[in-house]
C-alpha atoms as a PDB file:
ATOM      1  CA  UNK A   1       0.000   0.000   0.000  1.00  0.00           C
ATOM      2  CA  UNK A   2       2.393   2.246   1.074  1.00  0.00           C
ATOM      3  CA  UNK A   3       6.245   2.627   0.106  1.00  0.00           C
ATOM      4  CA  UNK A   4       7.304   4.964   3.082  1.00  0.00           C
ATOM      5  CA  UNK A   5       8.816   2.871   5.344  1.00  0.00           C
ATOM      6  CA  UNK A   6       7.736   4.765   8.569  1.00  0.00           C
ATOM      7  CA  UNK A   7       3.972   5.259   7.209  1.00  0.00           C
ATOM      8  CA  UNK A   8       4.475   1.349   7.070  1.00  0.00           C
ATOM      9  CA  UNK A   9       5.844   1.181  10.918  1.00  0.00           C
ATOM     10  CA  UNK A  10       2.821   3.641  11.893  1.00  0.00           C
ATOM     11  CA  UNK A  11       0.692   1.350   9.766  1.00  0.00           C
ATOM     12  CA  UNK A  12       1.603  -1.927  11.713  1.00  0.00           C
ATOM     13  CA  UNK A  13       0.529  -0.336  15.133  1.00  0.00           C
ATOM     14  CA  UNK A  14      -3.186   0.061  14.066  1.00  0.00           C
ATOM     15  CA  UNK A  15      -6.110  -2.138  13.137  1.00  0.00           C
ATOM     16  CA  UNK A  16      -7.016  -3.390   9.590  1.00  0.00           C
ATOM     17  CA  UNK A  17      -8.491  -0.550   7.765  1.00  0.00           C
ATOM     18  CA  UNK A  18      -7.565   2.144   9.764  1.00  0.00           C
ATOM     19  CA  UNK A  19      -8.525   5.218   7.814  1.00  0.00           C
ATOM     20  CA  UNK A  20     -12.220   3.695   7.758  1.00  0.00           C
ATOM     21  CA  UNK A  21     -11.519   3.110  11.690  1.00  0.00           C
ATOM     22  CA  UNK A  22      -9.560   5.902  13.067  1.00  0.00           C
ATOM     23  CA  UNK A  23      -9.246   9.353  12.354  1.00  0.00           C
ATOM     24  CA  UNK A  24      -5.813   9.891  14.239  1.00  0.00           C
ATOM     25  CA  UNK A  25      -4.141   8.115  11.144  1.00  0.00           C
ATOM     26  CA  UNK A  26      -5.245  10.682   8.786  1.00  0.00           C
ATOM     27  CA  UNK A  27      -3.305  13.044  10.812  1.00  0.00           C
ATOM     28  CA  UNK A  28      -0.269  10.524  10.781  1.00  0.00           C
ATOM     29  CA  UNK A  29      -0.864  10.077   6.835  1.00  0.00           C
ATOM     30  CA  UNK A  30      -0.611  14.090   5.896  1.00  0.00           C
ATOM     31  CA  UNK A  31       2.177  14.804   8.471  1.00  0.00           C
ATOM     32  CA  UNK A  32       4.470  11.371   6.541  1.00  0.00           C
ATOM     33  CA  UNK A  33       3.065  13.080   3.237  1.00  0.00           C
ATOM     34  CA  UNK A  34       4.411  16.512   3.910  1.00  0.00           C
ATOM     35  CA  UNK A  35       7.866  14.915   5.035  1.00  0.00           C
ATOM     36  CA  UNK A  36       7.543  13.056   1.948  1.00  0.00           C
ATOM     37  CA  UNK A  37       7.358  16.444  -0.206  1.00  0.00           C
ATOM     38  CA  UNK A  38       9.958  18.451   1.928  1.00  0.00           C
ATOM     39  CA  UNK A  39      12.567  15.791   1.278  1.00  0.00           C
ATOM     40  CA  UNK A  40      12.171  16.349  -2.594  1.00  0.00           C
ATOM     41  CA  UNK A  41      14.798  18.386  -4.737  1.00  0.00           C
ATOM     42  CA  UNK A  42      13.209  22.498  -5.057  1.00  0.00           C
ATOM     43  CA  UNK A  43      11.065  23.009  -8.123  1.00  0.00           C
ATOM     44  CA  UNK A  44       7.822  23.467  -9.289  1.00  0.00           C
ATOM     45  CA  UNK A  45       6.356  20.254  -8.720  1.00  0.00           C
ATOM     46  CA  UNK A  46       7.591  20.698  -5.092  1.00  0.00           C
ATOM     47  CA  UNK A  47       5.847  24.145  -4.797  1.00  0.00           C
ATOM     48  CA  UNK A  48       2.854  22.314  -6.088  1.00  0.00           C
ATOM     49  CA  UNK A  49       3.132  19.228  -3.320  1.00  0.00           C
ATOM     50  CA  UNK A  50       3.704  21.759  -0.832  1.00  0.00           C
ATOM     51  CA  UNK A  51       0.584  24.153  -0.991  1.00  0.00           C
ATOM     52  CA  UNK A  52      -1.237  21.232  -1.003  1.00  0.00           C
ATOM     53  CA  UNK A  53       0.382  19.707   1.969  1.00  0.00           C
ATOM     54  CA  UNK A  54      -0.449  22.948   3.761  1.00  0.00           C
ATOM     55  CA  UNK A  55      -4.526  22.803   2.300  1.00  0.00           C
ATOM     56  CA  UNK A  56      -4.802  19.374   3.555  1.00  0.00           C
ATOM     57  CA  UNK A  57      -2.644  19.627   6.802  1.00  0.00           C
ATOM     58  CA  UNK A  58      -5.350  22.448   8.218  1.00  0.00           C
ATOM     59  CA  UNK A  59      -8.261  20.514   6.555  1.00  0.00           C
ATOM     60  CA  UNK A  60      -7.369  17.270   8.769  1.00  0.00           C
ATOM     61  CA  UNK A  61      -5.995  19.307  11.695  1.00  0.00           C
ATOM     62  CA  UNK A  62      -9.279  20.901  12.122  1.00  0.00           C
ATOM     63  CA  UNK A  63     -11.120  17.536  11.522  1.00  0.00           C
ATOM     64  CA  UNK A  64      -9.508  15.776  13.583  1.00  0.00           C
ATOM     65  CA  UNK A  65      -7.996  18.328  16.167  1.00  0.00           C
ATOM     66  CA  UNK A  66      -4.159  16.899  15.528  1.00  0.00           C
ATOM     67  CA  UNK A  67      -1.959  18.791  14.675  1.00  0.00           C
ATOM     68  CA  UNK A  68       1.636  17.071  13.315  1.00  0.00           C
ATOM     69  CA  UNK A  69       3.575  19.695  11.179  1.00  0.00           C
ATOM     70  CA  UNK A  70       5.801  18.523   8.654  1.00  0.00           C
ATOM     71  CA  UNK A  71       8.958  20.137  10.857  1.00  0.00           C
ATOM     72  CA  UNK A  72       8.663  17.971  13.385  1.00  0.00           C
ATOM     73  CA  UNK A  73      10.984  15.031  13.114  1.00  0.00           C
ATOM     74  CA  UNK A  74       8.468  12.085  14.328  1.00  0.00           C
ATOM     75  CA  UNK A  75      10.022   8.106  13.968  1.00  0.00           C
ATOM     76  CA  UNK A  76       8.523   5.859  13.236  1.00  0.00           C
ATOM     77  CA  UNK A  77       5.263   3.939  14.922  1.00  0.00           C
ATOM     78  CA  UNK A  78       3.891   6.220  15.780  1.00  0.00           C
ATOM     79  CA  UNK A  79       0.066   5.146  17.525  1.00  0.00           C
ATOM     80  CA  UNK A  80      -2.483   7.786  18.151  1.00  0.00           C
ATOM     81  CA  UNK A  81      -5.489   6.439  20.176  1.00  0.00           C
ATOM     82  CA  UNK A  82      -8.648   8.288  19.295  1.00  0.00           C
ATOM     83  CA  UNK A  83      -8.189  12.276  18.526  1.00  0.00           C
ATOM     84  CA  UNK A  84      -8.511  15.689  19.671  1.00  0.00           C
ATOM     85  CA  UNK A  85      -6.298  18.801  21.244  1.00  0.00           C
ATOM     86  CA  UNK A  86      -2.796  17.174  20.252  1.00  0.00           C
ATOM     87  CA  UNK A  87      -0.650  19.473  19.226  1.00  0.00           C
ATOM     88  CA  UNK A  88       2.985  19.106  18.888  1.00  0.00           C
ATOM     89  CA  UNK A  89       5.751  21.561  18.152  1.00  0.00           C
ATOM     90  CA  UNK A  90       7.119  22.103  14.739  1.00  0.00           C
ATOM     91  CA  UNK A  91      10.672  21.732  16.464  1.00  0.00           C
ATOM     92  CA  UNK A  92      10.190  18.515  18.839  1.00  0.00           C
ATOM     93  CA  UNK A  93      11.506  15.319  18.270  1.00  0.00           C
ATOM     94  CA  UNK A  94       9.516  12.441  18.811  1.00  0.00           C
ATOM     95  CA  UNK A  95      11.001   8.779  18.710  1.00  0.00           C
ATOM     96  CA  UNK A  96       9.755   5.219  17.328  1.00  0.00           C
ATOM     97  CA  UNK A  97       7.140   3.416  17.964  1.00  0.00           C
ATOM     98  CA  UNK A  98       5.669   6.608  20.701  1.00  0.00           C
ATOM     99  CA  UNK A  99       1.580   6.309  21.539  1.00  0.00           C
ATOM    100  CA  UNK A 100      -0.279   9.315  21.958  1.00  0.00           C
ATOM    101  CA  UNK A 101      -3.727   9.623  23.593  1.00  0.00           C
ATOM    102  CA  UNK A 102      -6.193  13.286  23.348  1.00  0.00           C
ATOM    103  CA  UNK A 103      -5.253  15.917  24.344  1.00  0.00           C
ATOM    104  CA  UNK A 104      -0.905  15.415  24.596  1.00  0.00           C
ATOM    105  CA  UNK A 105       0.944  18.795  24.397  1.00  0.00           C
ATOM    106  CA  UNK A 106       4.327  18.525  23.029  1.00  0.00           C
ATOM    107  CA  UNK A 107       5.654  21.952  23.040  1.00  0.00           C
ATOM    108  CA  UNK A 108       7.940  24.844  24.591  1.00  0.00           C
ATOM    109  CA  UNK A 109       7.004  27.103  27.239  1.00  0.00           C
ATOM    110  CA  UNK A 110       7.760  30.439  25.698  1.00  0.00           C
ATOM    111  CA  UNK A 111       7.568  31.839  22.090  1.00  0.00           C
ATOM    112  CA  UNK A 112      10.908  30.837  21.286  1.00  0.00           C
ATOM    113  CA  UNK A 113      12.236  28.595  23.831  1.00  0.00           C
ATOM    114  CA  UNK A 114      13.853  25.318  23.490  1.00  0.00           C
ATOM    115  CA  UNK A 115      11.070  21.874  23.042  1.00  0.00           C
ATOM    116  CA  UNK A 116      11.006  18.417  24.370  1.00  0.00           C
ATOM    117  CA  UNK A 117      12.914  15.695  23.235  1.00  0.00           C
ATOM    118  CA  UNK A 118      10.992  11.940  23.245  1.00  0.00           C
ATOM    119  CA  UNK A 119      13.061   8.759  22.595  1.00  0.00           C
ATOM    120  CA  UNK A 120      11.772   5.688  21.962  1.00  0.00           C
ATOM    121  CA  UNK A 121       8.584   3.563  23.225  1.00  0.00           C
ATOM    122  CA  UNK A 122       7.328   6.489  25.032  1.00  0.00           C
ATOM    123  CA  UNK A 123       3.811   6.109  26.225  1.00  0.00           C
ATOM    124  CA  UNK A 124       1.717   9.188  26.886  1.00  0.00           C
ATOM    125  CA  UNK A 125      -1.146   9.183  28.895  1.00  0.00           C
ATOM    126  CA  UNK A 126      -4.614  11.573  27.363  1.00  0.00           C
ATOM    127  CA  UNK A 127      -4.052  15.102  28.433  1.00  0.00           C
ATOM    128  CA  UNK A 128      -0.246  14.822  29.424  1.00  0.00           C
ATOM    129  CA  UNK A 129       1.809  17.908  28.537  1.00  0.00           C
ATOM    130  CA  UNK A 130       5.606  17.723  28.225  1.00  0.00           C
ATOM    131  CA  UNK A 131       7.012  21.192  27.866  1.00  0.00           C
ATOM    132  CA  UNK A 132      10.243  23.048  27.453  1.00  0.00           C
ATOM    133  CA  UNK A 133      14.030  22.017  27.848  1.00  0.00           C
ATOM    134  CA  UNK A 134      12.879  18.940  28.851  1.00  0.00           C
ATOM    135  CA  UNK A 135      14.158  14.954  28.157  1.00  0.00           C
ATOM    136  CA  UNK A 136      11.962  11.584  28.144  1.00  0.00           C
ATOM    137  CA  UNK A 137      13.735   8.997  28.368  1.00  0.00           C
ATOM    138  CA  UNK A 138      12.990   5.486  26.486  1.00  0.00           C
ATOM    139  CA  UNK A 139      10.444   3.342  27.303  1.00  0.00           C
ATOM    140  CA  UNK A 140       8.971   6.211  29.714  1.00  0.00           C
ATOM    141  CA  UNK A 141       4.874   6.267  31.047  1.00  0.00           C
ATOM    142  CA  UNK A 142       3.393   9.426  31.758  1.00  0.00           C
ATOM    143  CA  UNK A 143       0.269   9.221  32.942  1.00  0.00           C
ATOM    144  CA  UNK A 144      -3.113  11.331  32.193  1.00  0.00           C
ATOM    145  CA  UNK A 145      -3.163  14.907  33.075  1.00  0.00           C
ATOM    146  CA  UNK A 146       0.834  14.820  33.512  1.00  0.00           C
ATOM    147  CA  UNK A 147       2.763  18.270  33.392  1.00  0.00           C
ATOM    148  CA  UNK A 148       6.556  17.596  33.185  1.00  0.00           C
ATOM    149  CA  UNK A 149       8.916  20.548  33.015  1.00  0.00           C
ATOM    150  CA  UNK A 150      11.723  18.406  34.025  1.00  0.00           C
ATOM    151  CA  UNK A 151      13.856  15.716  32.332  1.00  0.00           C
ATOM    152  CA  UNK A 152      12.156  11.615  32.876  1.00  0.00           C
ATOM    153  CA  UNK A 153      14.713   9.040  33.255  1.00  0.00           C
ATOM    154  CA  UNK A 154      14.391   5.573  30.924  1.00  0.00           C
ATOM    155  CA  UNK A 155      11.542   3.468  31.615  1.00  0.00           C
ATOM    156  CA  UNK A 156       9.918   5.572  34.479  1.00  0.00           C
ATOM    157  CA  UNK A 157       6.175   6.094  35.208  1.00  0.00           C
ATOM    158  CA  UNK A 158       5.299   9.696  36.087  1.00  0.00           C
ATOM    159  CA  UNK A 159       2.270  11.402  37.113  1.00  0.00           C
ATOM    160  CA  UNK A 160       0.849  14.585  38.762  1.00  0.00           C
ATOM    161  CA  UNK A 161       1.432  18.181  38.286  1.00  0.00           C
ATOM    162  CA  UNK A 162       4.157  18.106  38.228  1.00  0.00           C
ATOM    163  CA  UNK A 163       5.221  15.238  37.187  1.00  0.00           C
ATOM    164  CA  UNK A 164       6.237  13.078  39.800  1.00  0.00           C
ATOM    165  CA  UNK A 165       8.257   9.822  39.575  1.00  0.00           C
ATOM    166  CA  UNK A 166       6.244   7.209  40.881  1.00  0.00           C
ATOM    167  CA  UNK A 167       8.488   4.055  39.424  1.00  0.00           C
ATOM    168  CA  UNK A 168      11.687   4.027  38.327  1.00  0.00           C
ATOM    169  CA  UNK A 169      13.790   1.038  36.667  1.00  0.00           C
ATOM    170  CA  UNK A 170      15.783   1.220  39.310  1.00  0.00           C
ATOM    171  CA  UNK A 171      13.412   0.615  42.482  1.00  0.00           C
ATOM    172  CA  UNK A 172      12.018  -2.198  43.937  1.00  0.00           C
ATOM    173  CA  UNK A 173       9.055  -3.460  44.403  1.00  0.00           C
ATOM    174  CA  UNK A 174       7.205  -2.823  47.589  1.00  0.00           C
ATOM    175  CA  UNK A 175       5.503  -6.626  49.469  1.00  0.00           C
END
């Protein structure tokens, strides 16, 4: 169906038939699309491709309340359960195989201040909000209604606001 590898990955994470299924891959779809088009050489078919990125990107951003800009460097995998109020920055990155539930913030603080930086097999709970000069570490779980504003180690849960570590790799488990 598809011969862009990471559509493929995104793809793999959802059920058969997703666009009749799920609007969140729409939003997935034009955001690969319009990575697709700014990876081509400059020219007039470009300029084309690109317009009509932008006419679709708002037409499914304000269907389906995602918004993924084409900036944003986004691996592969990506899951988005159900949709609504997810906005990322055009400057965050966002590893493989991340899931994103309504309402996820991705963003900086100020009007030009640094973003977030995901890795890998994050897992982000509906309504968390990850903002500024701030870390996730792989395999991370923050839960709903999470603020962080400070770096999560690897494989942590956090939740509250702010963020709060509530399990770490690294501790045991209580009897």
């Amino acid at each position: 169906m598809t011969r862009d590898p990471d559509f493929k990955a995104d793809l793999a994470r959802y059920p058969p038939r997703p666009f009749l299924r799920e609007q969140s891959i729409w939003a997935i779809w034009v955001y690969r699309f319009g990575r697709r088009v700014r990876s081509r050489k400059p020219g007039l078919l470009r300029s084309a491709l690109v317009k009509f990125h932008a006419v679709i990107f708002r037409i499914v951003e304000t269907i389906t309340g995602i918004s993924l800009p084409a900036e944003t460097q986004i691996g592969p995998g990506l899951r988005i359960y159900h949709f609504g109020n997810i906005f990322i920055h055009p400057d965050a990155v966002i590893g493989r195989n991340c899931t994103l539930r309504p309402g996820v913030t991705i963003g900086n603080v100020g009007t030009e201040g640094p973003v977030p930086v995901v890795e890998d097999d994050v897992d982000f709970g509906a309504y968390a909000q990850v903002l500024g000069n701030v870390h996730v570490g792989r395999g991370a779980k923050l839960g709903a209604m999470t603020v962080v504003l400070s770096d999560v180690p690897a494989d942590a849960a956090v939740f509250g606001n702010p963020a709060r570590i509530l399990r770490r790799p690294d501790m045991t488990k209580a009897d």
